[in-house]
N, C-alpha and C. Protein backbone atom coordinates (compact mmCIF):
# COMPACT_ATOMS: atom_id res chain seq x y z
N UNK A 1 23.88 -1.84 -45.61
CA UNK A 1 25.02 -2.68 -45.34
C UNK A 1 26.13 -2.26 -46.31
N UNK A 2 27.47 -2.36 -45.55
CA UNK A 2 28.62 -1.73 -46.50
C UNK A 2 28.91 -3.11 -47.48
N UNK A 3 30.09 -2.95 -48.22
CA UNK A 3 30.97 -4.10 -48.88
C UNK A 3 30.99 -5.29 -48.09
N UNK A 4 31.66 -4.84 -46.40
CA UNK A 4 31.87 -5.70 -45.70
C UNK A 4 30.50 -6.38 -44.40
N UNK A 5 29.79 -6.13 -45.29
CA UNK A 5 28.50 -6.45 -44.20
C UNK A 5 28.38 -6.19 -43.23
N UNK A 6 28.43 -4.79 -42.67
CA UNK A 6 28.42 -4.07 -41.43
C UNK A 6 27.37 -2.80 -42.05
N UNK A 7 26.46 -2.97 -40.60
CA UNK A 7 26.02 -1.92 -40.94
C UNK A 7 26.16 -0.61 -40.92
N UNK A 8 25.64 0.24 -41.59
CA UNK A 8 26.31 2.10 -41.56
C UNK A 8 24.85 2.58 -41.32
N UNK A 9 25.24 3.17 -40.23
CA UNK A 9 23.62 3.99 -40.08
C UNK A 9 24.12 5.95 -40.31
N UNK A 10 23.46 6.29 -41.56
CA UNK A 10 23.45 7.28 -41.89
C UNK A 10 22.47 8.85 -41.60
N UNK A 11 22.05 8.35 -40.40
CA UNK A 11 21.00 9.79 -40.02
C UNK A 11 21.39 9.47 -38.50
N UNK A 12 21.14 10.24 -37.77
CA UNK A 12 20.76 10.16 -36.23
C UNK A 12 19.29 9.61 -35.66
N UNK A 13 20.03 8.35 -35.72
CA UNK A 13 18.76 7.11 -35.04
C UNK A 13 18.76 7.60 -33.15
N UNK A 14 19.16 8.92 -32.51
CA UNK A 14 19.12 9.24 -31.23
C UNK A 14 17.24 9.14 -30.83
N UNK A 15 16.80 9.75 -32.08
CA UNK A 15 15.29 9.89 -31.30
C UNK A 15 14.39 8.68 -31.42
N UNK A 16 15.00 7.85 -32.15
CA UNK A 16 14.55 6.29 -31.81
C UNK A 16 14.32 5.59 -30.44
N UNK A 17 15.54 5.90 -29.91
CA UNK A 17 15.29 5.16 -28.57
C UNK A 17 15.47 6.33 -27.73
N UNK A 18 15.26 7.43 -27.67
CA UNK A 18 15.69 8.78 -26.30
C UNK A 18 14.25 8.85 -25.41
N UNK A 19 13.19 8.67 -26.19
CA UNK A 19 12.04 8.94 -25.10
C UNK A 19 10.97 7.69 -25.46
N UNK A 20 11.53 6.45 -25.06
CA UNK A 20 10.51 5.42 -25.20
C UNK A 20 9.26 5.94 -24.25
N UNK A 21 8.21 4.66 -24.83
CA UNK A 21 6.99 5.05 -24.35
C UNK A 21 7.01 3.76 -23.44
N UNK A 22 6.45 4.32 -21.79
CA UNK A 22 6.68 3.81 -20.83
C UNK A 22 5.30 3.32 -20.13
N UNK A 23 3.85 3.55 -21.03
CA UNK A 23 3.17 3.74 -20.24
C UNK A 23 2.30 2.39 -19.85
N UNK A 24 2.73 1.69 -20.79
CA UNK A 24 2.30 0.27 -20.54
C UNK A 24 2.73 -0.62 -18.96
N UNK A 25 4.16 0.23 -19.32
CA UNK A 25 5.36 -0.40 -17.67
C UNK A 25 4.40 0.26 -16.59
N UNK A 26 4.19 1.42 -16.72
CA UNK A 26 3.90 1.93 -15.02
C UNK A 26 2.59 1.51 -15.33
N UNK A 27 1.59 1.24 -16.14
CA UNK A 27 -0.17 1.08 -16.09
C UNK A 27 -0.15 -0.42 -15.55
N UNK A 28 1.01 -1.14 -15.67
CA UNK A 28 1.10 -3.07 -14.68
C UNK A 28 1.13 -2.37 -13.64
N UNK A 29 2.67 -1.39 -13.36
CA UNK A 29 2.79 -1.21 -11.87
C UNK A 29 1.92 -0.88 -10.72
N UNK A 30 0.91 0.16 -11.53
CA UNK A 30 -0.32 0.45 -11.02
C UNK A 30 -0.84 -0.48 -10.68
N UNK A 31 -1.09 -1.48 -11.52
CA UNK A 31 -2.49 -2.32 -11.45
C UNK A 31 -1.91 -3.21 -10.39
N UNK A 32 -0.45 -3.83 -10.65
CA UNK A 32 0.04 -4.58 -9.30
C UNK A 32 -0.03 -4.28 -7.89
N UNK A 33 -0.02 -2.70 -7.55
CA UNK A 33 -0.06 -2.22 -6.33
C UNK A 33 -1.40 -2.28 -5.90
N UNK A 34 -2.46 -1.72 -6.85
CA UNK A 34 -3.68 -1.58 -6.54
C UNK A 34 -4.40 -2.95 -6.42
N UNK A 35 -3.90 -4.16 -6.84
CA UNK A 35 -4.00 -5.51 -6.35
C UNK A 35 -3.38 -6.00 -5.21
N UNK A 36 -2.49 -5.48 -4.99
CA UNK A 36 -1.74 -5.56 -3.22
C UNK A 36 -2.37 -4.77 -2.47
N UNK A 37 -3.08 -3.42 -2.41
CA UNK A 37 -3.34 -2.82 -0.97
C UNK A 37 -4.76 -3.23 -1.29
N UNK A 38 -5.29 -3.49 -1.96
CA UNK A 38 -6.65 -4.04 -2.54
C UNK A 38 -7.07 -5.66 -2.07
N UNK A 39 -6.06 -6.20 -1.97
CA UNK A 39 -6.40 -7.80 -2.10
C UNK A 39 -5.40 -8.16 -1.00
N UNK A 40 -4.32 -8.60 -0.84
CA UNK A 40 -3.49 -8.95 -0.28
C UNK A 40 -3.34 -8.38 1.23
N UNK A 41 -2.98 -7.07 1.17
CA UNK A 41 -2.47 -6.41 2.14
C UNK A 41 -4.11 -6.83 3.61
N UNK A 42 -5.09 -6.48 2.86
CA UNK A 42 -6.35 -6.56 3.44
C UNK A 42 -6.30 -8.89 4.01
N UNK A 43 -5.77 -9.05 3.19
CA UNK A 43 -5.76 -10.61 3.66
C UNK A 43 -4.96 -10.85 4.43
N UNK A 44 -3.90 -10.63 4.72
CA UNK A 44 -2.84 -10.14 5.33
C UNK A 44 -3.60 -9.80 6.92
N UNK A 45 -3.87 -8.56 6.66
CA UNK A 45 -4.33 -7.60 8.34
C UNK A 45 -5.72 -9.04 8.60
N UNK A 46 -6.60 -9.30 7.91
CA UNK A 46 -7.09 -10.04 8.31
C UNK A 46 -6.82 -11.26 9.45
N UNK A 47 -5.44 -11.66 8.30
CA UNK A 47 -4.89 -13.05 9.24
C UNK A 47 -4.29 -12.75 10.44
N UNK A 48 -3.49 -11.38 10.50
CA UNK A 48 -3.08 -10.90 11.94
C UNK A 48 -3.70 -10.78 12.60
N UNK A 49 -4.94 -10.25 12.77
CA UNK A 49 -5.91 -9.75 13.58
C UNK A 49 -6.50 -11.16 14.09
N UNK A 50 -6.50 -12.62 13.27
CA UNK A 50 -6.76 -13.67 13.67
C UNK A 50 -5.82 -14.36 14.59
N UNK A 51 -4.59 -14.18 13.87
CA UNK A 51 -4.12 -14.67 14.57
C UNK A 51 -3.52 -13.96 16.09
N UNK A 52 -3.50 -12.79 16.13
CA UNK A 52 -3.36 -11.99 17.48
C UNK A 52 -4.62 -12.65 18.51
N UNK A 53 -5.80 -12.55 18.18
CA UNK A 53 -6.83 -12.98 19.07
C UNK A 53 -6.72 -14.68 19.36
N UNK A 54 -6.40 -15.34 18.54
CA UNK A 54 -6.09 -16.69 18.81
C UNK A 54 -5.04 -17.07 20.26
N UNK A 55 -3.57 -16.62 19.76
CA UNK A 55 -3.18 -16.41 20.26
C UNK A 55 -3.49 -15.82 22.14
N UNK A 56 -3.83 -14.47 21.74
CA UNK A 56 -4.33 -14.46 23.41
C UNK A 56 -5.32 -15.34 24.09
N UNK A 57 -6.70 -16.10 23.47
CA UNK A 57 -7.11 -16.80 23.46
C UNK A 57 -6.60 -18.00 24.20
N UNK A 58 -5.32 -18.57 23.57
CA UNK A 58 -4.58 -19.78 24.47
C UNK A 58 -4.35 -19.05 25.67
N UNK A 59 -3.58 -18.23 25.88
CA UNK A 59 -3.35 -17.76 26.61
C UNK A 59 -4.01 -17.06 27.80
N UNK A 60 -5.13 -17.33 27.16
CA UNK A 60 -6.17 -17.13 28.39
C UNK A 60 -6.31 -18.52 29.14
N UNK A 61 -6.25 -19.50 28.40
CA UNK A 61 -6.83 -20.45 29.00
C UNK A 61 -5.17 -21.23 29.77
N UNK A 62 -3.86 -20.82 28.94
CA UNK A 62 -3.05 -22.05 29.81
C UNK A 62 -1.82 -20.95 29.69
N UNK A 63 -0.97 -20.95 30.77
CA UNK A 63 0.05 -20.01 30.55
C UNK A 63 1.31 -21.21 29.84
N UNK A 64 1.79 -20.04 28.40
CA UNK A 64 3.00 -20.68 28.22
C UNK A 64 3.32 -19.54 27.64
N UNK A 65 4.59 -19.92 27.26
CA UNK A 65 5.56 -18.54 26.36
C UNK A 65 4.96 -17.74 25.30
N UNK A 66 5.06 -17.22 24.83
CA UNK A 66 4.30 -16.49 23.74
C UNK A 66 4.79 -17.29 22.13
N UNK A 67 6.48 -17.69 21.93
CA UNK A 67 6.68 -18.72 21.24
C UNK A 67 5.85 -19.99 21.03
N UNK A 68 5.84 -20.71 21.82
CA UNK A 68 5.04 -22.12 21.90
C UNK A 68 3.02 -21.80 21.56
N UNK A 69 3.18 -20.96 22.19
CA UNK A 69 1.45 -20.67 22.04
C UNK A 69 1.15 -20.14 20.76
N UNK A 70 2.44 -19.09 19.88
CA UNK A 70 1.76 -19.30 18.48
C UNK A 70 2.15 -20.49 17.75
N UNK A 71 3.42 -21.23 17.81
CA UNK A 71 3.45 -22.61 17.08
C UNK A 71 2.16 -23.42 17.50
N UNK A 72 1.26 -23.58 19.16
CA UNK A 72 0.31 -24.23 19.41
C UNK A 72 -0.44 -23.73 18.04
N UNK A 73 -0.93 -22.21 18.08
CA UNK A 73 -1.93 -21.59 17.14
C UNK A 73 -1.89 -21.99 15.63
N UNK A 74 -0.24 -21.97 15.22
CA UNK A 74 -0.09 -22.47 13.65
C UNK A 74 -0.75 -23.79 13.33
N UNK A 75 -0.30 -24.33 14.11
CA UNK A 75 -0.73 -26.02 14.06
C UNK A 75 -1.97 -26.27 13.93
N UNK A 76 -2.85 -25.58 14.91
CA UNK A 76 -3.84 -26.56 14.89
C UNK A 76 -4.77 -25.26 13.77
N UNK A 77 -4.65 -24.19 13.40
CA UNK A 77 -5.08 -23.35 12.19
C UNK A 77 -4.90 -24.14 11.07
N UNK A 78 -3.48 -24.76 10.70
CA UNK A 78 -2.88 -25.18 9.89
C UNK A 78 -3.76 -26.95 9.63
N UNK A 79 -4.03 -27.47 10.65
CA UNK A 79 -4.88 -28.63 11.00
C UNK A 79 -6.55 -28.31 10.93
N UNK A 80 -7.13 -27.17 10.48
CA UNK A 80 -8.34 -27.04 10.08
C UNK A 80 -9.04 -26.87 11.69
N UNK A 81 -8.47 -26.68 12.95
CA UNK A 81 -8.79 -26.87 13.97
C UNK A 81 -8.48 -27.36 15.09
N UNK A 82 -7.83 -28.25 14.27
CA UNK A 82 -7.68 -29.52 15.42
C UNK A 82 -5.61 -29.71 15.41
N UNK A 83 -5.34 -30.03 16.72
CA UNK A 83 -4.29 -30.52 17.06
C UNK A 83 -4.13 -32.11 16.38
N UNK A 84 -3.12 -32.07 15.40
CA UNK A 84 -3.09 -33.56 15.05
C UNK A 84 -2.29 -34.61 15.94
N UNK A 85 -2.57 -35.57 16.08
CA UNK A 85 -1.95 -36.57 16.76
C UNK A 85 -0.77 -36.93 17.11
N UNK A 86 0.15 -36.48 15.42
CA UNK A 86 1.37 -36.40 15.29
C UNK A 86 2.41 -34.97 16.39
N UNK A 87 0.99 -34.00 16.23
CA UNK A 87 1.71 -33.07 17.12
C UNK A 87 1.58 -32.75 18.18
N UNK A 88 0.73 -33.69 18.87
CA UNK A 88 0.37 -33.70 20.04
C UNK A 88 1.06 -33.73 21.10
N UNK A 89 2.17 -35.14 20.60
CA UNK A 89 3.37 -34.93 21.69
C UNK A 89 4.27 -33.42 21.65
N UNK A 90 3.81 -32.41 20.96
CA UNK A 90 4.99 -31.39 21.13
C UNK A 90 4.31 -30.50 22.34
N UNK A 91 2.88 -31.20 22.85
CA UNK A 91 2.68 -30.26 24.14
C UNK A 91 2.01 -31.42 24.87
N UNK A 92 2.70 -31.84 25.89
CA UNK A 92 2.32 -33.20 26.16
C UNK A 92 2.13 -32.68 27.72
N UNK A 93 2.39 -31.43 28.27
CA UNK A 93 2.36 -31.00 29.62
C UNK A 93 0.76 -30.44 29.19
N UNK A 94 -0.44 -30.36 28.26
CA UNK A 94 -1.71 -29.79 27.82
C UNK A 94 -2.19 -30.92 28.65
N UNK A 95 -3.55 -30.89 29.07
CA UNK A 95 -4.32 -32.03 28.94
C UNK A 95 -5.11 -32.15 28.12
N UNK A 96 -6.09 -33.19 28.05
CA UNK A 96 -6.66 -33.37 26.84
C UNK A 96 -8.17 -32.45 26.48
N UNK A 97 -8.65 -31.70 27.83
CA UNK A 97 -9.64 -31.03 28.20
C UNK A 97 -8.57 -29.22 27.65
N UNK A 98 -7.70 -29.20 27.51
CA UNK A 98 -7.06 -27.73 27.71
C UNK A 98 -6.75 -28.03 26.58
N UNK A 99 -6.76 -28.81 25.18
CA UNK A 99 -6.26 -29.15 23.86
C UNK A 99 -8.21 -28.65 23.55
N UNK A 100 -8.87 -29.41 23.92
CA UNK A 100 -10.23 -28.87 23.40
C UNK A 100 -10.40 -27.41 23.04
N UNK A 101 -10.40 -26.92 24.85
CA UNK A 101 -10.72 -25.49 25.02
C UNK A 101 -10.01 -25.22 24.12
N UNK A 102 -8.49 -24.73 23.75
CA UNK A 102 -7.81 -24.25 23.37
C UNK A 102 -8.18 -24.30 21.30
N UNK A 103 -8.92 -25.47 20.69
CA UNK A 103 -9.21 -25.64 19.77
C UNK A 103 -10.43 -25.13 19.45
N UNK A 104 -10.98 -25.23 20.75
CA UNK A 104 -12.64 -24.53 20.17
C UNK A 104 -12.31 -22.86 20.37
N UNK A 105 -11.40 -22.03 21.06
CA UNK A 105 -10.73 -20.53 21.54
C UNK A 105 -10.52 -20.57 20.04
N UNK A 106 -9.71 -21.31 19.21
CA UNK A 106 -9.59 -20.87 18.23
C UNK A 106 -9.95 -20.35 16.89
N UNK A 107 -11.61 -21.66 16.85
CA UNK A 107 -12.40 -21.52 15.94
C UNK A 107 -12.81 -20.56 16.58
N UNK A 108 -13.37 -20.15 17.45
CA UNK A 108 -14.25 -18.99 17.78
C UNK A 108 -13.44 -17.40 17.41
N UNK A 109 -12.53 -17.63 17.07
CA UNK A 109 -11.19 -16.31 17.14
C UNK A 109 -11.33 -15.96 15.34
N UNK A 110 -11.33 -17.48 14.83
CA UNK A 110 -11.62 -17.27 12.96
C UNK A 110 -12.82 -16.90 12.89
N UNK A 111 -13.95 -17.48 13.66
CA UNK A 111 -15.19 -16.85 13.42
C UNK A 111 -15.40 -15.23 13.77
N UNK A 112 -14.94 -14.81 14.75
CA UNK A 112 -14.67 -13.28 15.30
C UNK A 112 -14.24 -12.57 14.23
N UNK A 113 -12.98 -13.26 13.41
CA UNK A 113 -12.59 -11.57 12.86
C UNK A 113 -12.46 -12.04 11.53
N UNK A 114 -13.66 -12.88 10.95
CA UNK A 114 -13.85 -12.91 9.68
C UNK A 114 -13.23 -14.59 8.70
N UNK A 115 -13.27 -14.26 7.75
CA UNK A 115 -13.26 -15.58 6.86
C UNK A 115 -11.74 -15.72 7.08
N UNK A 116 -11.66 -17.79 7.13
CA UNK A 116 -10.80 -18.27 7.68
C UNK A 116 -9.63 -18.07 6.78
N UNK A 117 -8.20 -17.27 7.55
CA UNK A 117 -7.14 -17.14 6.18
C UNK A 117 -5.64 -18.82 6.26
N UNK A 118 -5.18 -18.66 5.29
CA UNK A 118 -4.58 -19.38 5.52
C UNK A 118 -2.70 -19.16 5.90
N UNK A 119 -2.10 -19.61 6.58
CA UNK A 119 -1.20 -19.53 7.29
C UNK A 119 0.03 -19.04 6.51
């Protein structure tokens, strides 16, 4: 420190900071990716593959749009199975025999392509 309390740096402090050591940064990045195509990505294709077969599933049994039949699918996945009461009126043209089928199409669709994922 001078007179005036500033500091004076007297050598070339360049190789201090010119080639930090980086290897800690990319050995997370690694480990983060290899936890995504490892864990995630695989949970992921899982739930598609569930939910693609679900999906056609309704659609085997009742024709509607391809919109409405996956909100049908979210719901009642999202409901452990079952169409809740509350959402019942959002397909009120179903009957109550084509709400079954369509609930048991579904468990059978999580059982098909593995452990149940969540939405």
């Amino acid at each position: 420190m001078d007179a005036e309390q500033r500091m004076t740096v007297l050598n070339e402090p360049v190789d201090l900071y010119r080639y930090f050591d980086a290897t800690s940064n990319a050995e997370y990045l690694f480990e983060c990716i290899e936890d995504t195509i490892d864990r995630d990505l695989k949970t992921e294709l899982d739930f598609l593959r569930f939910f693609d077969a679900a999906v056609k599933s309704v659609m085997e049994i009742v024709d509607m749009p391809n919109q409405r039949a996956a909100l049908l699918v979210r719901l009642i996945h999202q409901n452990k199975g079952r169409l809740s009461k509350a959402k019942r009126q959002l397909f009120a043209e179903l009957t109550d025999d084509e709400v079954r089928k369509i609930e048991s199409a579904i468990t059978a669709a999580g059982e098909a392509t593995g452990p149940e994922q969540e939405v």
